[in-house]
Protein backbone atom coordinates (compact mmCIF):
# COMPACT_ATOMS: atom_id res chain seq x y z
CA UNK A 1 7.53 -4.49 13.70
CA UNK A 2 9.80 -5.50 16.35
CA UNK A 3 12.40 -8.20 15.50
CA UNK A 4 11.82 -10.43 18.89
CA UNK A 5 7.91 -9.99 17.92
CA UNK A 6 9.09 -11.95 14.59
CA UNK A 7 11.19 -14.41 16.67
CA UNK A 8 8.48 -15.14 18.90
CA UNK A 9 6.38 -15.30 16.32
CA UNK A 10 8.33 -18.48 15.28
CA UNK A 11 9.03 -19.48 18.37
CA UNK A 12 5.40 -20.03 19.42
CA UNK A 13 5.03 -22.26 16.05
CA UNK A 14 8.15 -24.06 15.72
CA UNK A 15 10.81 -23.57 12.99
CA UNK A 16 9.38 -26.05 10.10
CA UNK A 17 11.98 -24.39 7.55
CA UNK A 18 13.48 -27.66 6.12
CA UNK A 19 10.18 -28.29 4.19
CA UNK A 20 10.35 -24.78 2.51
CA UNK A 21 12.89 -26.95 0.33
CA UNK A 22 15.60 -25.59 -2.23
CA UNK A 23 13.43 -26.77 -5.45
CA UNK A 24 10.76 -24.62 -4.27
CA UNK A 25 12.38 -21.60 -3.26
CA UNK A 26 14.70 -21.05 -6.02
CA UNK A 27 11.85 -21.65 -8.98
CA UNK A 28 9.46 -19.51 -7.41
CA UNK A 29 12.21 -17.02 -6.70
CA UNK A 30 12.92 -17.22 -10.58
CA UNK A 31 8.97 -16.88 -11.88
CA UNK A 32 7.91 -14.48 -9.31
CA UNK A 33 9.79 -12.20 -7.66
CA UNK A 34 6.90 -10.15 -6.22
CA UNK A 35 5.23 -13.46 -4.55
CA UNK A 36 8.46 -14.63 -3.52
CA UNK A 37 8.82 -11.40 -0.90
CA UNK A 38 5.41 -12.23 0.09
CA UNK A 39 6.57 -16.01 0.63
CA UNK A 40 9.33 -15.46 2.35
CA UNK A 41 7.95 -13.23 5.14
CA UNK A 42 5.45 -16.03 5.84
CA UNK A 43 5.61 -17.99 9.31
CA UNK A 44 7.86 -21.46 8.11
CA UNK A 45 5.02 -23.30 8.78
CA UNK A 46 2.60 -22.50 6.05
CA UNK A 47 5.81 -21.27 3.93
CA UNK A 48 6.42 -24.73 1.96
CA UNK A 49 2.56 -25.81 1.02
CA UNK A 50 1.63 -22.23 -0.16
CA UNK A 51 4.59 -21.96 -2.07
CA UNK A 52 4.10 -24.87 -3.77
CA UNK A 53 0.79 -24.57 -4.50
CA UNK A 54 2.11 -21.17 -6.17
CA UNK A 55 4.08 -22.92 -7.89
CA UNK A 56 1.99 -25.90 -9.34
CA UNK A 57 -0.35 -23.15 -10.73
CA UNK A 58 2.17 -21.34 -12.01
CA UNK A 59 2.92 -24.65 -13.87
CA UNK A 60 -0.22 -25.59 -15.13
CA UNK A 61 -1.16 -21.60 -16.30
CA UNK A 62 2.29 -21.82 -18.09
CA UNK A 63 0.96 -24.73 -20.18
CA UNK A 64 -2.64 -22.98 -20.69
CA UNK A 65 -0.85 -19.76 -21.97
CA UNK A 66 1.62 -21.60 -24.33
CA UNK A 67 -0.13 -20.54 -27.29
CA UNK A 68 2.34 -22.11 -30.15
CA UNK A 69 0.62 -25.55 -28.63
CA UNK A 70 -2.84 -26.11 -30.22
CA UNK A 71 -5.37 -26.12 -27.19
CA UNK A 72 -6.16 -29.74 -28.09
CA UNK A 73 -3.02 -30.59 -26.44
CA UNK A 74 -2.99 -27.94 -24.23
CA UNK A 75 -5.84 -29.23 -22.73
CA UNK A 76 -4.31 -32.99 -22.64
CA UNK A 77 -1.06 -31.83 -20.64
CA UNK A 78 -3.46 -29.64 -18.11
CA UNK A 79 -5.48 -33.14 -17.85
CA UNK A 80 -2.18 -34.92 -17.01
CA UNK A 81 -0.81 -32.97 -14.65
CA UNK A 82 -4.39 -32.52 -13.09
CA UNK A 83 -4.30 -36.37 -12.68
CA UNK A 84 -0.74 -36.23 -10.96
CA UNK A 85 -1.68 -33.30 -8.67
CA UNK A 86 -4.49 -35.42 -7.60
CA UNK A 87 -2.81 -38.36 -6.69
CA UNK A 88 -4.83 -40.56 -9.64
CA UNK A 89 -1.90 -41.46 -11.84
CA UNK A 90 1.72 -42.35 -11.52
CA UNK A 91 2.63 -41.86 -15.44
CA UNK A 92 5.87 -39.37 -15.30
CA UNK A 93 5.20 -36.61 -17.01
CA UNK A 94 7.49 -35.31 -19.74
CA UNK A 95 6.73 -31.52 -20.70
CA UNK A 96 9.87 -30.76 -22.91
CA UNK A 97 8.10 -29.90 -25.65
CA UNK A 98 6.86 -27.33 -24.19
CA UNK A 99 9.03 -26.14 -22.16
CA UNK A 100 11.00 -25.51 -25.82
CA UNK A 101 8.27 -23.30 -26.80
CA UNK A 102 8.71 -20.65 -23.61
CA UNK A 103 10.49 -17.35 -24.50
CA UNK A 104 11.17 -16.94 -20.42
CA UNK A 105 13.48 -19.64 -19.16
CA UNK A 106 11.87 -19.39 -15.73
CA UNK A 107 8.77 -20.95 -17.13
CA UNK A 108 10.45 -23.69 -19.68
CA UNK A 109 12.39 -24.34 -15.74
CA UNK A 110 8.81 -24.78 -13.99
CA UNK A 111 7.77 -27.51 -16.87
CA UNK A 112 10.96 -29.41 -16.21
CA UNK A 113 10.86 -30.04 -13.01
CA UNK A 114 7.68 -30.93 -12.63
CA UNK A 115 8.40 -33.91 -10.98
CA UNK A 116 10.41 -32.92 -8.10
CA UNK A 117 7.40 -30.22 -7.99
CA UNK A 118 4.87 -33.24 -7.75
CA UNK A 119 7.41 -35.41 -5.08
CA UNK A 120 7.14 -32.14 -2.80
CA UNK A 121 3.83 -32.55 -2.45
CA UNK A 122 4.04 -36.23 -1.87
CA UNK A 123 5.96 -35.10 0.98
CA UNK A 124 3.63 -32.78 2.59
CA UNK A 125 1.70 -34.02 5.42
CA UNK A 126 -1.76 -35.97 4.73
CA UNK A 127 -3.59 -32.33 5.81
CA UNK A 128 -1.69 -30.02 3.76
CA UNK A 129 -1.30 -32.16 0.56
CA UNK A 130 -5.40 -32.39 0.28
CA UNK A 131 -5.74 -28.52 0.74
CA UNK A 132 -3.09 -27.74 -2.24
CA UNK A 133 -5.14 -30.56 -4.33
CA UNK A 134 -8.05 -29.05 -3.38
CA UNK A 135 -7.17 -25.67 -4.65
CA UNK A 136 -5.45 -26.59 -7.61
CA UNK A 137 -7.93 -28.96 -8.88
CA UNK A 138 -10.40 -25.37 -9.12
CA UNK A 139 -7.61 -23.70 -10.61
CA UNK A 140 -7.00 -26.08 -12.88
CA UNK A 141 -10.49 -26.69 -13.66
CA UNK A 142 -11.16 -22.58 -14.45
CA UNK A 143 -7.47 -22.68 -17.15
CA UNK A 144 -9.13 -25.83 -18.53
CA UNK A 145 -12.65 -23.96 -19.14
CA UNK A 146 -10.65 -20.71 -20.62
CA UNK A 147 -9.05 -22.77 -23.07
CA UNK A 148 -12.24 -24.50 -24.31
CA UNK A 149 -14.14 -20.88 -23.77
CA UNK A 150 -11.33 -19.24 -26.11
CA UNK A 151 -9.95 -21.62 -28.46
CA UNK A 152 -10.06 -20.25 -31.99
CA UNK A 153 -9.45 -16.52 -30.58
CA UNK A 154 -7.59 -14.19 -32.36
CA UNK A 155 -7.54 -10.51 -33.05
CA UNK A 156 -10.22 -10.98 -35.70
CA UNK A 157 -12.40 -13.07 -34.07
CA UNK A 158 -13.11 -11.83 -30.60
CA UNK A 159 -14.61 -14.03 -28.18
CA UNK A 160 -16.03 -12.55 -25.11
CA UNK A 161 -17.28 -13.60 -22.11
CA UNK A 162 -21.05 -13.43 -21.74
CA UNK A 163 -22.26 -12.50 -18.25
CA UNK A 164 -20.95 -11.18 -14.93
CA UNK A 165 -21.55 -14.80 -13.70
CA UNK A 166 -19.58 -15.79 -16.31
CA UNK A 167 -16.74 -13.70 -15.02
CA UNK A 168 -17.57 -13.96 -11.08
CA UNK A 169 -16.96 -17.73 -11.65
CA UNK A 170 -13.51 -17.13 -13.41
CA UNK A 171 -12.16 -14.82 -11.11
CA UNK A 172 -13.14 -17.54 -8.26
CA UNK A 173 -11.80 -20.48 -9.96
CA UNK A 174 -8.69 -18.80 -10.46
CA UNK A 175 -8.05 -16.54 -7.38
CA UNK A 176 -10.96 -16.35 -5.25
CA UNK A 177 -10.32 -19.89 -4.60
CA UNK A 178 -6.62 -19.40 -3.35
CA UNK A 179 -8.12 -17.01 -0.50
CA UNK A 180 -10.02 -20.06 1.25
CA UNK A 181 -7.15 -22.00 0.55
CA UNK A 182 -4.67 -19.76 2.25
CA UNK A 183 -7.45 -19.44 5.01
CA UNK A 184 -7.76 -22.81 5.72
CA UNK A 185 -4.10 -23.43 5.71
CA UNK A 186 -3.13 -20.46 8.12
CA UNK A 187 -5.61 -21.00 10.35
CA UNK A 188 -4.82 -24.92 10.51
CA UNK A 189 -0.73 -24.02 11.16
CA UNK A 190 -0.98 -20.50 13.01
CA UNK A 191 -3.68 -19.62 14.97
CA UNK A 192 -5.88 -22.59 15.44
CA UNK A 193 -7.30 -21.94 18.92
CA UNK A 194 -7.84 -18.52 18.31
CA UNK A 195 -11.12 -16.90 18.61
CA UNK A 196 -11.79 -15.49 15.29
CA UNK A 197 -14.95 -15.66 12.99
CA UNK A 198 -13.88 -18.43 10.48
CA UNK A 199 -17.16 -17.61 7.75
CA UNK A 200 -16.54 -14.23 7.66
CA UNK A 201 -12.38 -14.99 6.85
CA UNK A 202 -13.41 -17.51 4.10
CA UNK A 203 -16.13 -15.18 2.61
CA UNK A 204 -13.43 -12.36 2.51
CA UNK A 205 -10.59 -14.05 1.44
CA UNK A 206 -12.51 -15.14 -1.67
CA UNK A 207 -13.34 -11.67 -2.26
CA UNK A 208 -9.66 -10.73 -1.52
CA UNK A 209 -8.30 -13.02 -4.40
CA UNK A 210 -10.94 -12.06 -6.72
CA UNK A 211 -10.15 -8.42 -5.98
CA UNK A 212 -6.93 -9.14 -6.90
CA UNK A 213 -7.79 -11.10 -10.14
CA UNK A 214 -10.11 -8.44 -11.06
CA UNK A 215 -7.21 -5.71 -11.03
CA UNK A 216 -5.53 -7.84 -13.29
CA UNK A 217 -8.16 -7.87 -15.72
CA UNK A 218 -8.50 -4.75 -15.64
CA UNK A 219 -5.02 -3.56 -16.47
CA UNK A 220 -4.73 -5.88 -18.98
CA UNK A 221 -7.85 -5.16 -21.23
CA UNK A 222 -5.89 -4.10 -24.14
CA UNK A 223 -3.33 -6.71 -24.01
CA UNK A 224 -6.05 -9.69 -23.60
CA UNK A 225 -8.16 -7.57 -26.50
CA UNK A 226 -5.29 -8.49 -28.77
CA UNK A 227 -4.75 -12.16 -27.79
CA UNK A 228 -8.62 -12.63 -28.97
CA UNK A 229 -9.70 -12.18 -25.54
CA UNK A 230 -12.32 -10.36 -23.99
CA UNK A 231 -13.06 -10.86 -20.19
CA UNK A 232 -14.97 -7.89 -19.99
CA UNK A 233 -18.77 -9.59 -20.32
CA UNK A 234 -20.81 -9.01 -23.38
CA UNK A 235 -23.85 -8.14 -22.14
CA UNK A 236 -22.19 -5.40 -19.66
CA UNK A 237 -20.68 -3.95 -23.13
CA UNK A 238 -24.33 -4.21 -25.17
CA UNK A 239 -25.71 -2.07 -22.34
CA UNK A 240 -23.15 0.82 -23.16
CA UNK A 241 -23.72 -0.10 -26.94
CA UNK A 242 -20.38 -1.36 -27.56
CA UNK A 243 -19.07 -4.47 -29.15
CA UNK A 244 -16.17 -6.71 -28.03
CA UNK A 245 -14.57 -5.64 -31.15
CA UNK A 246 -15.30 -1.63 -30.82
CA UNK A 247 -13.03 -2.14 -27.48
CA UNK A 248 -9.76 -2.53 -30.18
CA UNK A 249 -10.20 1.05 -30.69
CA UNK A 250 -8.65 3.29 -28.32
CA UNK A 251 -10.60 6.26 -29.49
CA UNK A 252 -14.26 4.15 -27.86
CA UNK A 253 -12.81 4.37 -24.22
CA UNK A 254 -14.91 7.33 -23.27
CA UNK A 255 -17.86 5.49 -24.32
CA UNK A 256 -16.08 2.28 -21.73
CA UNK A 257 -15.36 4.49 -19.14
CA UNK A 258 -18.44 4.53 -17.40
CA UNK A 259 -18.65 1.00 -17.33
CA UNK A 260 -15.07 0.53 -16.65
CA UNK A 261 -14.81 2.64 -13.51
CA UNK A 262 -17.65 0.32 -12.05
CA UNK A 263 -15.28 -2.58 -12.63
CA UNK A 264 -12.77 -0.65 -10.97
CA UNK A 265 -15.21 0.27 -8.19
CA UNK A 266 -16.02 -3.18 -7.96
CA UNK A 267 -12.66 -4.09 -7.48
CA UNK A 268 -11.43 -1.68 -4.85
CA UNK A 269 -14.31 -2.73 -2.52
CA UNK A 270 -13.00 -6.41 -3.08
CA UNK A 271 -9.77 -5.26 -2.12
CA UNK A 272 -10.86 -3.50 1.47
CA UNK A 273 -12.94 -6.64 2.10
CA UNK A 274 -9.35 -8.14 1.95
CA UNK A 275 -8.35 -5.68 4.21
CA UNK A 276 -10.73 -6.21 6.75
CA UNK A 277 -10.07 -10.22 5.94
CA UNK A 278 -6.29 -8.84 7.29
CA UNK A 279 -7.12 -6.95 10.12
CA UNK A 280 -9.80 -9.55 11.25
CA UNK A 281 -6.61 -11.70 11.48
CA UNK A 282 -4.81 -12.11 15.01
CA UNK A 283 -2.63 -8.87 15.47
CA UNK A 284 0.25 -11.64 16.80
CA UNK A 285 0.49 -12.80 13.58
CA UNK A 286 2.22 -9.98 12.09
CA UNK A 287 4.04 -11.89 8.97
CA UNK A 288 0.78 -13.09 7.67
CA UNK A 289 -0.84 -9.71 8.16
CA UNK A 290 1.97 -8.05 6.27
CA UNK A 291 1.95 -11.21 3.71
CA UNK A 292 -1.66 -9.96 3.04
CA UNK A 293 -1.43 -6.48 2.78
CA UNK A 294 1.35 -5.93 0.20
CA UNK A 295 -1.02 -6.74 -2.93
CA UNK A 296 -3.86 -5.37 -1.30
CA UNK A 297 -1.24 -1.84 -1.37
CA UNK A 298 -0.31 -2.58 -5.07
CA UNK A 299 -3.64 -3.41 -6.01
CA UNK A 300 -5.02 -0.13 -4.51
CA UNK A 301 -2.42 1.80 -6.15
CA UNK A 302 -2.40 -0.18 -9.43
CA UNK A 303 -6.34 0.89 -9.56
CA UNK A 304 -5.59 4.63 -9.06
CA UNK A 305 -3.25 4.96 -11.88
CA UNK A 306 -6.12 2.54 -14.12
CA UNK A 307 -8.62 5.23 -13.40
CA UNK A 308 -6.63 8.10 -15.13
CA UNK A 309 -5.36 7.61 -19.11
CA UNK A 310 -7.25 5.63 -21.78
CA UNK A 311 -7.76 1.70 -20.67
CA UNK A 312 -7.48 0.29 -24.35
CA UNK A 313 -4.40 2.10 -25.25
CA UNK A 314 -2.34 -1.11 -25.85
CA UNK A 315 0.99 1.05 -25.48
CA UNK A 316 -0.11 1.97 -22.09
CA UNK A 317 1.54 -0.71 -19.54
CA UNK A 318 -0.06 -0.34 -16.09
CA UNK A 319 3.41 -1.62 -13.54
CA UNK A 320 4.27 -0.79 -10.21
CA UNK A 321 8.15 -0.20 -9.92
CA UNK A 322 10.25 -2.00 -7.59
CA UNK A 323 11.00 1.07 -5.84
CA UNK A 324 7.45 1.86 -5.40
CA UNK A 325 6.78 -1.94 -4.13
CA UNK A 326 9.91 -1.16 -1.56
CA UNK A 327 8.32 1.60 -0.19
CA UNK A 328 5.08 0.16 0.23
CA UNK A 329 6.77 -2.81 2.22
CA UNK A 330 8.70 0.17 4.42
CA UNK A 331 5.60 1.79 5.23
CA UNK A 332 3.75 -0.86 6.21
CA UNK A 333 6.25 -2.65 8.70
CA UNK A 334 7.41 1.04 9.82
CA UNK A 335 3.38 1.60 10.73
CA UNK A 336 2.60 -1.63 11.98
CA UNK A 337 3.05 -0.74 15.75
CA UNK A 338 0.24 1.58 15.41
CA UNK A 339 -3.06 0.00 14.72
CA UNK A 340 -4.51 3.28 13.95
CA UNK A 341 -2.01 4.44 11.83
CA UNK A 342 -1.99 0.81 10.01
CA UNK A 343 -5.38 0.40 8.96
CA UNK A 344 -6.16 3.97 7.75
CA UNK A 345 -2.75 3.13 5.22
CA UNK A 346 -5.74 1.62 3.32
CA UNK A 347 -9.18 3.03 4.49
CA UNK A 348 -7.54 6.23 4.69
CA UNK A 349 -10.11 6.76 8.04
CA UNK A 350 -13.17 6.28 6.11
CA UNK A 351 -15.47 3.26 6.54
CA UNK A 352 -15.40 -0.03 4.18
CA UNK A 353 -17.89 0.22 1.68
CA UNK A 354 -19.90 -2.42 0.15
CA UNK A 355 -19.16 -3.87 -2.96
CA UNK A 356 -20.07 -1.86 -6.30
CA UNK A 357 -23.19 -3.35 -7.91
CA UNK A 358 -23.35 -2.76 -11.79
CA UNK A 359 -26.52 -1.59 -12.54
């Protein structure tokens, strides 16, 4: 990638940085390191309202996951902030009781500001603000239905869920969603004239973010198994003749395996749908093409370490290094010249398959 394509890249947009404000760049800098590379390669247009929408959902799945906080509540502060997000209440919001309760200060920092969070997206214009409601309100709206779905959980009392639908819908509410989000928002700001198949984007970029949601289920089976959770579906586990509960034994993962390597199957093809989603993108707009195929890379690599080693070992921790994400990043701008070159990084020449179907 050539630097004047990046200038002119900017140049045919206009340089919006002032709304990509301070607040947002240092939190998000602080809770996510890995998104905030992503962010920060992204056109200055789209920059400030996807970064903020990060962060908003970064707030409310902070309060979902503060476990030392019966649900009850949990559920009450979600509501809240819910109402703020959506413009339906001007009650401030005071979250210092829970911000007490995170062991990472980046998150207790997220809770606190809240409100200059919530007058950023007063600020956005009319267009923007109404896609990152629209979005979080389905976010928000899949963390409300895990609490209720695992309240009580624990370690000795499993709670699964119950169907692939079941799961399908969570890994939409919380990711698949953010793919027709950043859709719409990109193709509002970046490339609005250009002729590109807008049905087939928004059907892949849903399969994109659940691709990526998936990976993260399935990395952390063992971790969730232990927090009372099981988000691999019940009725998927009855057909292999395993329980939720036989899954806390790492010495049953032969008898997952089978059933787990469709998941993963399942979630690689979700993953090249995002890569076609990337390369059906306008070549000009190389940030947002290389914005979009940095988790698609760790994803892809994340799943072939998952499909080697025992899945419900809860000592094994599935993680990228840095220096394996910086390499990634290298190769990708290094190849980008080369549309050949560039898309078999992922396809590795062979065609896109269709998505696994569990039988």
């Amino acid at each position: 990638m050539k630097r004047e394509d990046v200038k002119r890249e900017d140049a045919e947009r206009g340089d919006d940085s002032s709304r990509f404000t301070p607040h947002v760049s240092h939190l998000l800098k602080d809770v996510s390191r890995s998104f905030y590379l992503t962010l920060r390669v992204l056109p200055s247009r789209v920059r400030a309202p996807i970064g903020l929408a990060y962060l908003l959902a970064r707030t409310t799945d902070t309060i979902a996951d503060t476990e030392l906080v019966a649900p009850e509540q949990r559920l009450e502060a979600l509501r809240a902030l819910r109402e703020r997000i959506q413009g339906r209440g001007e009650t401030p919001l005071d979250f210092g009781a829970l911000a007490r309760e995170q062991g990472v200060r980046a998150e207790a920092l997220i809770l606190e500001n809240c409100e200059a969070s919530l007058a950023v997206l007063r600020s956005l214009p009319a267009a923007d603000a109404q896609l990152v409601r629209e979005v979080l309100d389905t976010i928000t709206s899949g963390q409300e239905l895990d609490l209720r779905r695992f309240a009580g959980a624990s370690v000795r009392s499993l709670v699964a869920l119950r169907t692939d639908e079941e799961m399908d819908d969570y890994t939409y509410r919380v990711a698949g969603c953010v793919g027709e989000f950043w859709t719409k928002m990109c193709r509002a700001h970046l490339f609005p004239r250009a002729p590109v198949d807008d049905a087939f984007l928004l059907a892949n970029g849903v399969r994109f973010g659940k691709g990526l949601q998936l990976v993260n289920i399935l990395r952390d089976v063992a971790a969730d198994l232990r927090n009372g959770r099981c988000y691999l579906p019940a009725d998927r586990l009855a057909s292999a003749s395993l329980k939720p509960e036989d899954l806390l034994q790492p010495a049953n993962e032969p008898r997952l395996r089978p059933l787990y390597q469709a998941y993963l199957d399942r979630a690689e093809a979700h993953l090249l749908a995002g890569w076609a989603y990337t390369n059906a993108l306008p070549r000009r707009c190389v940030r947002v093409r290389l914005a979009c195929a940095w988790p698609i890379l760790i994803g892809r690599e994340t799943l072939n370490r998952l499909r080697g080693g025992n899945a419900l070992d809860p000592e094994r921790r599935i993680k990228v290094s840095r220096r394996e994400v910086r390499q990634l990043i290298l190769r990708s701008v290094l190849l980008y010249p080369w549309p050949g070159a560039w898309e078999r990084m992922v396809t590795g020449g062979k065609a896109v398959a269709s998505p696994a179907v569990l039988a």
